[in-house]
PDB file of N, CA and C in Angstrom:
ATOM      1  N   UNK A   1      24.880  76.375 -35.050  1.00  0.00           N
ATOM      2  CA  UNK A   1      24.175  75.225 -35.569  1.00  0.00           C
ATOM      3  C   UNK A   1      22.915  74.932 -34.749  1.00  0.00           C
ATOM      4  N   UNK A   2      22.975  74.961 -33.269  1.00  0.00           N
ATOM      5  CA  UNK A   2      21.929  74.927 -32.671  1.00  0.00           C
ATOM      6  C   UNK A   2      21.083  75.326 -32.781  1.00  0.00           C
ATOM      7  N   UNK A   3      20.626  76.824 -33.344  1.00  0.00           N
ATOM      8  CA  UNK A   3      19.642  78.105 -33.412  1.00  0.00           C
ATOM      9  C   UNK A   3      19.181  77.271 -34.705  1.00  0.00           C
ATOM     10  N   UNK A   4      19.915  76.658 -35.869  1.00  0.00           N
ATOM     11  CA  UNK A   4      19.232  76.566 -36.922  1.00  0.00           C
ATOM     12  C   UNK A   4      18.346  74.987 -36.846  1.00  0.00           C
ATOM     13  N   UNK A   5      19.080  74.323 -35.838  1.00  0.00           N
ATOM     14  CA  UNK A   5      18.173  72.936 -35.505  1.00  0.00           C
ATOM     15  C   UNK A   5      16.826  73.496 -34.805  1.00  0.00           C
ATOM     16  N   UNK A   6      16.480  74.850 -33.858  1.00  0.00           N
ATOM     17  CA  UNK A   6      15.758  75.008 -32.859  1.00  0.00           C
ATOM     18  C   UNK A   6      14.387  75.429 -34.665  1.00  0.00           C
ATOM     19  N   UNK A   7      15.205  75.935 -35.486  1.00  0.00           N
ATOM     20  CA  UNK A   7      13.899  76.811 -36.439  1.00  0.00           C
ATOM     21  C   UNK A   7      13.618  75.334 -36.764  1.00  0.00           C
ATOM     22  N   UNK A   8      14.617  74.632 -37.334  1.00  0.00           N
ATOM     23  CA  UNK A   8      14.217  73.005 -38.099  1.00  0.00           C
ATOM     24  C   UNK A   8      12.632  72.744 -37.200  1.00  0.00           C
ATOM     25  N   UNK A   9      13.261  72.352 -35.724  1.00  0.00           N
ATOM     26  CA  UNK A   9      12.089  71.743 -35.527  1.00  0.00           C
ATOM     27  C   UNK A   9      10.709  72.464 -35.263  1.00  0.00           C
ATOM     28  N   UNK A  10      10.980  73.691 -34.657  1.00  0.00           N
ATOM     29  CA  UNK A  10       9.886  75.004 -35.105  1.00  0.00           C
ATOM     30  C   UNK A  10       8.916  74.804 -36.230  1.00  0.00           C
ATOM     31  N   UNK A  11       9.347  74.461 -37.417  1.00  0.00           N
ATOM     32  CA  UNK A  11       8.711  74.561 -38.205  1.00  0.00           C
ATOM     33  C   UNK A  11       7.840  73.153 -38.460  1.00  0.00           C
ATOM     34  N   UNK A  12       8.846  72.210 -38.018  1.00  0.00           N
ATOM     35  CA  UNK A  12       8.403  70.585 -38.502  1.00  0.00           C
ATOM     36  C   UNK A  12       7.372  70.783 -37.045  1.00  0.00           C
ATOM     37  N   UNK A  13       7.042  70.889 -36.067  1.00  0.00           N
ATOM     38  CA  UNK A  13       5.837  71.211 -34.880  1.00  0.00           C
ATOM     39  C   UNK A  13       4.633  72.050 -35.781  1.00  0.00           C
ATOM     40  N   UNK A  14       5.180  72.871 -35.860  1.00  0.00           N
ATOM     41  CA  UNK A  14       3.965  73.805 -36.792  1.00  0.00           C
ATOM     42  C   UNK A  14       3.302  72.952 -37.944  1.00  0.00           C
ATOM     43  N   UNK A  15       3.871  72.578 -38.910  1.00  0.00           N
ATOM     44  CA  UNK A  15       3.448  71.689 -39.811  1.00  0.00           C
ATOM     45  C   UNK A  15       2.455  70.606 -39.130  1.00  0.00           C
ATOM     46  N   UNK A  16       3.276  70.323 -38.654  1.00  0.00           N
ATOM     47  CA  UNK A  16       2.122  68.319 -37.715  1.00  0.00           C
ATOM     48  C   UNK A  16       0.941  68.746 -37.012  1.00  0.00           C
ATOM     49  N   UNK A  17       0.983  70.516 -36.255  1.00  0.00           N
ATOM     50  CA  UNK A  17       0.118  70.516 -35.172  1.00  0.00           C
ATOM     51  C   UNK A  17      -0.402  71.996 -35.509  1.00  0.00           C
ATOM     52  N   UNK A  18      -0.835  72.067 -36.662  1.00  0.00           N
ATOM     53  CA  UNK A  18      -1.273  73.733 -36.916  1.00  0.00           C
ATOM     54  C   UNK A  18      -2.024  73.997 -36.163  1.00  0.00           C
ATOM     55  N   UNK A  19      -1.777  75.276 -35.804  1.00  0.00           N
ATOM     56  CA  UNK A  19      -2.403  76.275 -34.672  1.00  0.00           C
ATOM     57  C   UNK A  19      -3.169  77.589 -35.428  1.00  0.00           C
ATOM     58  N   UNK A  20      -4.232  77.979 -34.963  1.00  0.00           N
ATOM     59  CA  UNK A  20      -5.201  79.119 -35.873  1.00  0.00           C
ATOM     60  C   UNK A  20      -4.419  80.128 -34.238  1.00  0.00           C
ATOM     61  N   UNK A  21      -4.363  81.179 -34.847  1.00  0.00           N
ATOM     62  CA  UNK A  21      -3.786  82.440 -33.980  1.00  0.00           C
ATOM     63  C   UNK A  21      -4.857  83.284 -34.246  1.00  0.00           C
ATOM     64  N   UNK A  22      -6.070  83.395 -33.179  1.00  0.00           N
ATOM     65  CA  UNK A  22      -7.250  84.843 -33.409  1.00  0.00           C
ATOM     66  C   UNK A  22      -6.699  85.898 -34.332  1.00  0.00           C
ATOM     67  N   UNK A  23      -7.633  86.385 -34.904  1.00  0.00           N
ATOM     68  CA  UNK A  23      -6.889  87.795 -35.207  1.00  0.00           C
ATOM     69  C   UNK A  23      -6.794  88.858 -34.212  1.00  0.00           C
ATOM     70  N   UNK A  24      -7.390  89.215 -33.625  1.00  0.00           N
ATOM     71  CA  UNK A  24      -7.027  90.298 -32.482  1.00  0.00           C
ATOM     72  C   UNK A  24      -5.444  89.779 -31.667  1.00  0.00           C
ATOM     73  N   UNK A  25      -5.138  88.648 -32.224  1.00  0.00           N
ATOM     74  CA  UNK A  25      -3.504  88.326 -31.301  1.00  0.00           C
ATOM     75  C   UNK A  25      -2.492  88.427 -32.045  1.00  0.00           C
ATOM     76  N   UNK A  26      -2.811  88.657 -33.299  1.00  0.00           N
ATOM     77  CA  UNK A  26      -2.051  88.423 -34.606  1.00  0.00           C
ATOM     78  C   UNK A  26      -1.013  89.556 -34.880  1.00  0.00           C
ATOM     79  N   UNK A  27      -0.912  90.674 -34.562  1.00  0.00           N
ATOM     80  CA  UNK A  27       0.233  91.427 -34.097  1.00  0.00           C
ATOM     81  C   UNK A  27       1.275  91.225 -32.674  1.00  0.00           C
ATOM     82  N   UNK A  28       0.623  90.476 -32.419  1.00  0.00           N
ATOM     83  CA  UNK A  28       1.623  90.615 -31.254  1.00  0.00           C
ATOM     84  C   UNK A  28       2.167  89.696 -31.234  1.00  0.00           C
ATOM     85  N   UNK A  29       2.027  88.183 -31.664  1.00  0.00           N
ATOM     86  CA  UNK A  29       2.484  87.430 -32.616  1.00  0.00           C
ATOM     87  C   UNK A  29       3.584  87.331 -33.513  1.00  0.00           C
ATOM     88  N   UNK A  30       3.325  88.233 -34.054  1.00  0.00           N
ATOM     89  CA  UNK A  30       3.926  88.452 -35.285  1.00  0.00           C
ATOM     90  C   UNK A  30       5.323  89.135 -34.469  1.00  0.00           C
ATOM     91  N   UNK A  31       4.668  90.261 -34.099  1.00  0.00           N
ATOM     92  CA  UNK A  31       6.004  91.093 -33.433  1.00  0.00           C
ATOM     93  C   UNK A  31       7.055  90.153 -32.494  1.00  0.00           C
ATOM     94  N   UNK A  32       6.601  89.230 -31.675  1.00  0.00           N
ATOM     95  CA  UNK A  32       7.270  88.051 -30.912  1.00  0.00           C
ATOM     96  C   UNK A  32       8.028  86.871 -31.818  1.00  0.00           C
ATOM     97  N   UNK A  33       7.563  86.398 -33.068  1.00  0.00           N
ATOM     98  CA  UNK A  33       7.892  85.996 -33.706  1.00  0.00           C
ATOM     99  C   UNK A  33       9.245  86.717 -34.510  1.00  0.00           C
ATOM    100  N   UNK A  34       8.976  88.063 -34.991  1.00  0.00           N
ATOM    101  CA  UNK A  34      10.256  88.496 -35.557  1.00  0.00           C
ATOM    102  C   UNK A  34      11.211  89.079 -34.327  1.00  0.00           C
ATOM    103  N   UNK A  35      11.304  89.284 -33.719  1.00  0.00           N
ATOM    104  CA  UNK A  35      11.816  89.243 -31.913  1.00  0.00           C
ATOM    105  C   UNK A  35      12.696  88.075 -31.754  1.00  0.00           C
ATOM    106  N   UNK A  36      11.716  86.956 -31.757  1.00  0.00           N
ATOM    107  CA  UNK A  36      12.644  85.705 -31.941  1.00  0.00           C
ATOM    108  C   UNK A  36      13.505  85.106 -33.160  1.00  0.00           C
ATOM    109  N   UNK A  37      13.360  85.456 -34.260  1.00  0.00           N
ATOM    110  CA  UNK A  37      13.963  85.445 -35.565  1.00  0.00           C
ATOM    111  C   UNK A  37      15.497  86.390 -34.875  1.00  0.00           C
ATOM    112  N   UNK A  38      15.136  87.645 -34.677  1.00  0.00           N
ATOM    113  CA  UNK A  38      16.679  88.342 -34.092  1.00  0.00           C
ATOM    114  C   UNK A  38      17.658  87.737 -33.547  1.00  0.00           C
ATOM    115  N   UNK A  39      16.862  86.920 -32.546  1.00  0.00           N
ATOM    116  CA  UNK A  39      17.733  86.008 -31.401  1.00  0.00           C
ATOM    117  C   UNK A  39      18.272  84.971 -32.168  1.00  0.00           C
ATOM    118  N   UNK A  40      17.754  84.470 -33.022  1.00  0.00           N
ATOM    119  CA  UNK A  40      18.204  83.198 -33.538  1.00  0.00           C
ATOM    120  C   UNK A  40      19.404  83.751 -34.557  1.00  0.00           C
ATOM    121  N   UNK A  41      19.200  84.637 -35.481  1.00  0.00           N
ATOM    122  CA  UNK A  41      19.688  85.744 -36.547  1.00  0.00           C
ATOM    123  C   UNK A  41      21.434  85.562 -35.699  1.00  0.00           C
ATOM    124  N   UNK A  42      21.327  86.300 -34.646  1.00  0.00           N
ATOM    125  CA  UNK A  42      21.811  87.002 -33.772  1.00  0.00           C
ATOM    126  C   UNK A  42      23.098  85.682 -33.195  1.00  0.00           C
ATOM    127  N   UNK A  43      22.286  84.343 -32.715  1.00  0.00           N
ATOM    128  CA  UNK A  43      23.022  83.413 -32.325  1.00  0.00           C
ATOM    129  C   UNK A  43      23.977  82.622 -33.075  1.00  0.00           C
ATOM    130  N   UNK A  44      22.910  82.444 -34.593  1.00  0.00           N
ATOM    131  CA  UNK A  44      24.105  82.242 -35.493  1.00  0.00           C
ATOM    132  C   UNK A  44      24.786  82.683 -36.129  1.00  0.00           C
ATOM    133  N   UNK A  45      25.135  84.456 -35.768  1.00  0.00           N
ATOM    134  CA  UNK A  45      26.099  85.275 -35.786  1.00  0.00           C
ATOM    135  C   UNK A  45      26.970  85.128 -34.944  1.00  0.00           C
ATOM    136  N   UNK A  46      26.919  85.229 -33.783  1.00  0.00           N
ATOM    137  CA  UNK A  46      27.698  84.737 -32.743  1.00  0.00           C
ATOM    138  C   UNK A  46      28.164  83.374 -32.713  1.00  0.00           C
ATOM    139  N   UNK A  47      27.835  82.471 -33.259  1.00  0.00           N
ATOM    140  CA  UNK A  47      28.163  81.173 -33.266  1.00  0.00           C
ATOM    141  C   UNK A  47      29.423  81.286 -34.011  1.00  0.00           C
ATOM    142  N   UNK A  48      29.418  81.643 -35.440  1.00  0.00           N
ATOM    143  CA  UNK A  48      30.458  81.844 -36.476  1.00  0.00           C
ATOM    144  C   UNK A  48      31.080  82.699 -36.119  1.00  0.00           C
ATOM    145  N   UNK A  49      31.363  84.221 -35.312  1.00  0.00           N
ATOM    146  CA  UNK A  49      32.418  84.625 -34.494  1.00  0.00           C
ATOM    147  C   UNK A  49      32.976  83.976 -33.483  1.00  0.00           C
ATOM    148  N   UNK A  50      32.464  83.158 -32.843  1.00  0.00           N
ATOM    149  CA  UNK A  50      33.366  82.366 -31.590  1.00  0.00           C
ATOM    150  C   UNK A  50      32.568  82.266 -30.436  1.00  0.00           C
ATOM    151  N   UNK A  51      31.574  83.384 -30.173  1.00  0.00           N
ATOM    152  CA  UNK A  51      31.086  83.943 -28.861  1.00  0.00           C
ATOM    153  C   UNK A  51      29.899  83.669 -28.821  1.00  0.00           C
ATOM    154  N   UNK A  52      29.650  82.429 -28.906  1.00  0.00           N
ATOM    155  CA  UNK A  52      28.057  81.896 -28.944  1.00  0.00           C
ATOM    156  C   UNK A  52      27.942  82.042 -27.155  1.00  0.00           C
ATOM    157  N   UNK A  53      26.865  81.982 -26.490  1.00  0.00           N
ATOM    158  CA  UNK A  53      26.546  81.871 -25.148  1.00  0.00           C
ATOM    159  C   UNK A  53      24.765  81.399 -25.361  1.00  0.00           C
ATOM    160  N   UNK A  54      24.837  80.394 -24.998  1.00  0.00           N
ATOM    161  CA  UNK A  54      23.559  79.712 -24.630  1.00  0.00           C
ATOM    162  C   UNK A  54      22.791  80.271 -23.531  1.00  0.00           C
ATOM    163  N   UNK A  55      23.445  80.707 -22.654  1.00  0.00           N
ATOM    164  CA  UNK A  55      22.808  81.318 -21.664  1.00  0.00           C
ATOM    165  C   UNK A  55      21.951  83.161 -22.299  1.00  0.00           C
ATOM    166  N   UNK A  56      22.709  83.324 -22.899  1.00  0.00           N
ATOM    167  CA  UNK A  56      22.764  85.136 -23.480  1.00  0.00           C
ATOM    168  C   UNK A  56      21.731  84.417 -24.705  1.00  0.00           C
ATOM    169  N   UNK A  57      21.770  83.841 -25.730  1.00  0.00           N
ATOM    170  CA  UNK A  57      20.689  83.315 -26.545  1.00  0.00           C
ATOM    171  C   UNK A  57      19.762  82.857 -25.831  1.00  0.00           C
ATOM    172  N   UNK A  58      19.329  82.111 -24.949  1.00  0.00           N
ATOM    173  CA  UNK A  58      17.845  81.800 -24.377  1.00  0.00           C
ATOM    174  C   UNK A  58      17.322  82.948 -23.805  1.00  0.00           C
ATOM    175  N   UNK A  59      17.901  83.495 -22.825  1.00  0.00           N
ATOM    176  CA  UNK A  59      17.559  84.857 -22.308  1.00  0.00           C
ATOM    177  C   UNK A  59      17.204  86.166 -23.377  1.00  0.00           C
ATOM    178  N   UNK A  60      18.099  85.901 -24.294  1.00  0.00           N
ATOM    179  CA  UNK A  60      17.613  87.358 -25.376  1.00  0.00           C
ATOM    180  C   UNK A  60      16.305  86.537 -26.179  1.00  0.00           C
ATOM    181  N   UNK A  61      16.465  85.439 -26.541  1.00  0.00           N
ATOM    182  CA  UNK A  61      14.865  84.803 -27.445  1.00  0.00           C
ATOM    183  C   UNK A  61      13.523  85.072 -27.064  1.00  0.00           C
ATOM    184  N   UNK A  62      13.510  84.888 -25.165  1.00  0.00           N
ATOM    185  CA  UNK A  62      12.020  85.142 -24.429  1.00  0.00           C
ATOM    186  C   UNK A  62      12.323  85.891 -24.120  1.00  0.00           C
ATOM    187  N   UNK A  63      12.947  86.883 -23.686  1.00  0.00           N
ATOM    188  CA  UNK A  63      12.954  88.116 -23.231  1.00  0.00           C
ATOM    189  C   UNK A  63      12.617  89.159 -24.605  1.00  0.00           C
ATOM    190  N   UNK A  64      13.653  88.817 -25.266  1.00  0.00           N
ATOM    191  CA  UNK A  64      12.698  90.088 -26.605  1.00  0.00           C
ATOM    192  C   UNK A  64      11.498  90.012 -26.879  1.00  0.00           C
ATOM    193  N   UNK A  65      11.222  88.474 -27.404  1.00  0.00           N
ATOM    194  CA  UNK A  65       9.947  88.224 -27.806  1.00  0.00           C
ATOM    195  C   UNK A  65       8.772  88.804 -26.472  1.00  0.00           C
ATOM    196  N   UNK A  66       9.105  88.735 -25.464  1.00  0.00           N
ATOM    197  CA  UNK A  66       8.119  89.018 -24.679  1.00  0.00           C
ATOM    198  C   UNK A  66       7.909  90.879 -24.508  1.00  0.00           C
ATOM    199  N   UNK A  67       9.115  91.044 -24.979  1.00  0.00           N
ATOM    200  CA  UNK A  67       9.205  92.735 -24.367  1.00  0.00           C
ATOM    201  C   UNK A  67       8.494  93.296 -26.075  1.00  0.00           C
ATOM    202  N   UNK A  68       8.786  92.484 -27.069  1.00  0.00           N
ATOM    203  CA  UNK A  68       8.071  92.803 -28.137  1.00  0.00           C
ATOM    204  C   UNK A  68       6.460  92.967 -27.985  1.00  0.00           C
ATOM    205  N   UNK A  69       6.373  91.599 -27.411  1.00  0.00           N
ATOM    206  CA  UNK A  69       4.591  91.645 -27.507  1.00  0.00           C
ATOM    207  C   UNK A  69       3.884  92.458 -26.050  1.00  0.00           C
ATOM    208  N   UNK A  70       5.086  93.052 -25.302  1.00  0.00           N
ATOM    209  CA  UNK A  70       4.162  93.546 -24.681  1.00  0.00           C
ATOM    210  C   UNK A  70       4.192  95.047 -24.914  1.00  0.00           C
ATOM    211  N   UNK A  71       5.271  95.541 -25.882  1.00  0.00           N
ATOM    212  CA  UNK A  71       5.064  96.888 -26.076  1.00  0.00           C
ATOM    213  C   UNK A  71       3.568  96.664 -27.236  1.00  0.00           C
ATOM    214  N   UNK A  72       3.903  95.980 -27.735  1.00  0.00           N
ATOM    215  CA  UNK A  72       2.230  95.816 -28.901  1.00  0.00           C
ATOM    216  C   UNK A  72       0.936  95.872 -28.131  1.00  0.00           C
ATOM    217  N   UNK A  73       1.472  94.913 -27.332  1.00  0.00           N
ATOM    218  CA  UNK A  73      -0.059  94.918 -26.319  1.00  0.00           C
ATOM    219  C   UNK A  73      -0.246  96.601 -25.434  1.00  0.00           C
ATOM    220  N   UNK A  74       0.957  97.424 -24.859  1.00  0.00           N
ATOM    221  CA  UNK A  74       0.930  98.592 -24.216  1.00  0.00           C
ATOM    222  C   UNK A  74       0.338  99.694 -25.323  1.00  0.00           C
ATOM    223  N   UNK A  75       0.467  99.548 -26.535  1.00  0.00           N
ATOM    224  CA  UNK A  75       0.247 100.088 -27.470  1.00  0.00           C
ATOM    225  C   UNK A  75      -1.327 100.351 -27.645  1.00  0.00           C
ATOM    226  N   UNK A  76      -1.453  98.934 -27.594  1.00  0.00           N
ATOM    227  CA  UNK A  76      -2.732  98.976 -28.250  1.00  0.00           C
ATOM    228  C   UNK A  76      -3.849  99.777 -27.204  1.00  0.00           C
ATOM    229  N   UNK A  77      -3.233  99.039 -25.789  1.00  0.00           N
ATOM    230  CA  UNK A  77      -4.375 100.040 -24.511  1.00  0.00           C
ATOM    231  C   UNK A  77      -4.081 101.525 -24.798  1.00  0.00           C
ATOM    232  N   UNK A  78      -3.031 102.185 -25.081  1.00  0.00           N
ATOM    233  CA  UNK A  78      -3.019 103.423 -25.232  1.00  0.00           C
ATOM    234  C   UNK A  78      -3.738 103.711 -26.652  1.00  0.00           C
ATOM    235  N   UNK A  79      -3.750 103.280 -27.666  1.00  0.00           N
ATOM    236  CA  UNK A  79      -4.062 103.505 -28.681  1.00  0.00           C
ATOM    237  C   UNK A  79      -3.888 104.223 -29.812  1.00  0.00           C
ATOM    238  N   UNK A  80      -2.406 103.674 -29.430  1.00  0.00           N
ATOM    239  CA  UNK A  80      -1.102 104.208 -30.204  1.00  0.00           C
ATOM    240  C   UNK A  80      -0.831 102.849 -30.881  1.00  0.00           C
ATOM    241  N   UNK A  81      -0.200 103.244 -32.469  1.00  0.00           N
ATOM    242  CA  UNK A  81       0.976 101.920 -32.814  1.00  0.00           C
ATOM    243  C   UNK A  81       1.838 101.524 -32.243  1.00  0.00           C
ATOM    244  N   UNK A  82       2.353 101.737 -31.120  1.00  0.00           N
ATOM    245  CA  UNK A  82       3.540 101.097 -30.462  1.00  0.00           C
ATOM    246  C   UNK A  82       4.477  99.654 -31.083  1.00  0.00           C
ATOM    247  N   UNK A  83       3.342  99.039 -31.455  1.00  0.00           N
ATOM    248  CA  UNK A  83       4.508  97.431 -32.205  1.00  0.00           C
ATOM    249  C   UNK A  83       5.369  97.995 -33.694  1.00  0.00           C
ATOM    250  N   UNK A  84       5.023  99.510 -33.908  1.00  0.00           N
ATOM    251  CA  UNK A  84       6.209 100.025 -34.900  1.00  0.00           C
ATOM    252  C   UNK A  84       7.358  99.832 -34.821  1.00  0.00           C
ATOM    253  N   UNK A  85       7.352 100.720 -33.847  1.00  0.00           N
ATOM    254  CA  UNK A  85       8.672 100.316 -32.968  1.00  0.00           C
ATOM    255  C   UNK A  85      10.044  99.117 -32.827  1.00  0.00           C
ATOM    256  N   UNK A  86       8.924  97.984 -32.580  1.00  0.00           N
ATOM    257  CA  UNK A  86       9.795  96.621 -31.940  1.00  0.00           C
ATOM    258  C   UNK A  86       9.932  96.396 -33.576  1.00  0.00           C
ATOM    259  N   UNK A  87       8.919  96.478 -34.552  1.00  0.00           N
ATOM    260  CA  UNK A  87       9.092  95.947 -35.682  1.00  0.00           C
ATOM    261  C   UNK A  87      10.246  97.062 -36.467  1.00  0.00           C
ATOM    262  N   UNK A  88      10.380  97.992 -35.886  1.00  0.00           N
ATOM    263  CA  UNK A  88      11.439  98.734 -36.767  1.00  0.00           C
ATOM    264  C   UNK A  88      12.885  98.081 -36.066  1.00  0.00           C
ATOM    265  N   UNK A  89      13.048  98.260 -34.642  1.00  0.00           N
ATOM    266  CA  UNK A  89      13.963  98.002 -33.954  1.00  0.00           C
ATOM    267  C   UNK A  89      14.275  96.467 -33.970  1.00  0.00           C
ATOM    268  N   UNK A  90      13.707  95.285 -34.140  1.00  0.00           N
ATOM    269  CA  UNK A  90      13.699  94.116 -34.546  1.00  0.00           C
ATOM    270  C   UNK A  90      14.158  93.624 -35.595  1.00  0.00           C
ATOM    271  N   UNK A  91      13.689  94.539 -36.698  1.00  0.00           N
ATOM    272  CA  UNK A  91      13.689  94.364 -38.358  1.00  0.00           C
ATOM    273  C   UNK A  91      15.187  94.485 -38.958  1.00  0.00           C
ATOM    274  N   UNK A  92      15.379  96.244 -37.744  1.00  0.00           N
ATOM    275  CA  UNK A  92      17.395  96.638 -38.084  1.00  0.00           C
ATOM    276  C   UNK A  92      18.218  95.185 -38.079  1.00  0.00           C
ATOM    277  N   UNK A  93      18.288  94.857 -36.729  1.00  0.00           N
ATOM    278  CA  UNK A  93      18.887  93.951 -35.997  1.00  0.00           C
ATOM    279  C   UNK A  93      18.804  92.843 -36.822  1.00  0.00           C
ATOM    280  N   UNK A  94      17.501  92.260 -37.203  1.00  0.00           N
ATOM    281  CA  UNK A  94      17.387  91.053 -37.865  1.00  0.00           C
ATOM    282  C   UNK A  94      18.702  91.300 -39.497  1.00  0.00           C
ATOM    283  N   UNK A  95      18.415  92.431 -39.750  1.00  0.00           N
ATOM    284  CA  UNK A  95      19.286  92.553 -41.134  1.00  0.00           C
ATOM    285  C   UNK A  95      20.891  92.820 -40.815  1.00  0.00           C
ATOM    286  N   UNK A  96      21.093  93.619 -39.673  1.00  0.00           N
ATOM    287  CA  UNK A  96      22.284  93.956 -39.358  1.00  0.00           C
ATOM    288  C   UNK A  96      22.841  91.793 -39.293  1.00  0.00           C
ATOM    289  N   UNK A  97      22.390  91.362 -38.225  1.00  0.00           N
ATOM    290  CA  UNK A  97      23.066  89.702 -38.145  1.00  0.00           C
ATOM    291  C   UNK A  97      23.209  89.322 -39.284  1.00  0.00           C
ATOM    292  N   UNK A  98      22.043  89.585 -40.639  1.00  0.00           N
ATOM    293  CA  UNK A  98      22.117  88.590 -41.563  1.00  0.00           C
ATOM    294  C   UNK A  98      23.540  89.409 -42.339  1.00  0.00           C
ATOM    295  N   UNK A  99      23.647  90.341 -42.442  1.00  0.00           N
ATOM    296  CA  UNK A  99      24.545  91.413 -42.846  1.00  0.00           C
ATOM    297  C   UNK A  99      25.994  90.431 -42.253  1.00  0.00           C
ATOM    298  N   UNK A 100      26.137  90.750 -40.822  1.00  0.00           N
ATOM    299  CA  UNK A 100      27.124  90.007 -40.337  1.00  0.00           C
ATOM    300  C   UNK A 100      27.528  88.444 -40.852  1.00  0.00           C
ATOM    301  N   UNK A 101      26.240  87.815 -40.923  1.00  0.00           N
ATOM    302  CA  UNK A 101      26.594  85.947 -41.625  1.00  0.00           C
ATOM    303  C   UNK A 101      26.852  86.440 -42.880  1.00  0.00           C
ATOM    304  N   UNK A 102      26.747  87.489 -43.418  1.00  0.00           N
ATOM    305  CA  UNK A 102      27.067  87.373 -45.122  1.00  0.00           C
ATOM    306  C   UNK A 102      28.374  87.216 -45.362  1.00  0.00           C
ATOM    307  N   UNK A 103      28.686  88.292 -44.429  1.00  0.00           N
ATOM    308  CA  UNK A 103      30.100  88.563 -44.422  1.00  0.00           C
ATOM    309  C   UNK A 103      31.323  87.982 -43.914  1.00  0.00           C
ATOM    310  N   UNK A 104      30.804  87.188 -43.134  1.00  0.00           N
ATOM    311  CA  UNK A 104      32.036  85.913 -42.371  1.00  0.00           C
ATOM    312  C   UNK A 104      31.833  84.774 -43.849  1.00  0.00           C
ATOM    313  N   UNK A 105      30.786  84.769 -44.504  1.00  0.00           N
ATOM    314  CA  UNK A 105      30.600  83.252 -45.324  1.00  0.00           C
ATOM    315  C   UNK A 105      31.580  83.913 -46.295  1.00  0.00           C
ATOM    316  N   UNK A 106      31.212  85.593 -47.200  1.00  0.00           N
ATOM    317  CA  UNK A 106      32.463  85.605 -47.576  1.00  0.00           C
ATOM    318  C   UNK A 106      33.427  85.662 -47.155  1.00  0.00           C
ATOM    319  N   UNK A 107      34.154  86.358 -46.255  1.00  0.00           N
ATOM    320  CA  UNK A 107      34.985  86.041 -45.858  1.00  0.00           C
ATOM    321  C   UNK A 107      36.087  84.610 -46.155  1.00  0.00           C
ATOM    322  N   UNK A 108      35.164  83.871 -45.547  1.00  0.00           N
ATOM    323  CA  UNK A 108      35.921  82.551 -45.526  1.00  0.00           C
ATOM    324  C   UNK A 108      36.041  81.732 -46.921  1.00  0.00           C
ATOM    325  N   UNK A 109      34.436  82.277 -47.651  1.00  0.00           N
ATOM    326  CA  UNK A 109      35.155  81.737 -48.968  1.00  0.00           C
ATOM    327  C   UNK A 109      36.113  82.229 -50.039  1.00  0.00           C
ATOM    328  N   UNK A 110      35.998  83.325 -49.475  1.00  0.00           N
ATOM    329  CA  UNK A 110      37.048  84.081 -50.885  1.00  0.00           C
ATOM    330  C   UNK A 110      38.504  84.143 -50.422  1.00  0.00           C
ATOM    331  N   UNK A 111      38.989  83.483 -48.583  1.00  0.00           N
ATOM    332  CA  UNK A 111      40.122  83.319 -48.404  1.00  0.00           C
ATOM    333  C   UNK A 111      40.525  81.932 -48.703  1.00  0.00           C
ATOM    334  N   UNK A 112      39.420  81.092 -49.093  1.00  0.00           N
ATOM    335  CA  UNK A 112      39.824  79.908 -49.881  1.00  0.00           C
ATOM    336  C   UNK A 112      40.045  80.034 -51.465  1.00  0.00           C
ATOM    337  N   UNK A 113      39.532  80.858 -52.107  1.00  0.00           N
ATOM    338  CA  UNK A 113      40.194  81.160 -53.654  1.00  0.00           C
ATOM    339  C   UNK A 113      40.779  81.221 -53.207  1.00  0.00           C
ATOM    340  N   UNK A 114      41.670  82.487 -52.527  1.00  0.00           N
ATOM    341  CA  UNK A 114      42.574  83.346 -52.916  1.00  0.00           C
ATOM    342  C   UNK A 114      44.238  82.494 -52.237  1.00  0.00           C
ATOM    343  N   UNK A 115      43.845  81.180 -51.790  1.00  0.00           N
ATOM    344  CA  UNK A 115      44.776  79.959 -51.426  1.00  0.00           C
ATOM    345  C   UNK A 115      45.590  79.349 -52.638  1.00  0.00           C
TER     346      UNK A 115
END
């Protein structure tokens, strides 16, 4: 429940106090942003198994997001795509959790039919 209050107000900040993001920052951004979507993905997966850890969710939120934007940014000095990568490896993960919440919601509702 927490992870989904943290997007609530995420978004209600963004709304009141829009921010213009350069374009030259706008991948790396982006890549930090879906980085942090995982973590959150991820927490309220873990929340609905039992094994939420607040400590393991804050630490995986800035830590991905940061290891995201800095492979984008390592990327770009080499002048390679590198933010493929985080966005492929980000993208799994993000679907694998939502995969996981699908499946506990059924779960639980179809062991209430079947009551």
């Amino acid at each position: 429940m927490l992870p989904l209050i943290g997007i609530l107000v995420g978004i209600i900040i963004g709304v009141i106090l829009p921010f213009q993001i350069p374009y030259q920052y706008s991948t790396y951004v982006a890549v930090a942003i879906l980085a942090a979507l995982d973590s959150v993905f991820g927490g309220i997966a873990a929340s609905m198994q039992g094994r939420f850890d607040m400590k393991v969710f804050l630490s995986g939120f800035f830590m991905n997001a940061l290891l995201a934007a800095a492979l984008a940014y390592i990327g770009d000095q080499l002048g390679i795509q590198l933010y493929l990568a985080a966005l492929f490896a980000f993208g799994n993960r993000l679907f694998l959790n939502f995969a996981i919440i699908r499946r506990i919601l059924l779960n639980k509702y179809s062991k209430k039919d079947n009551i």
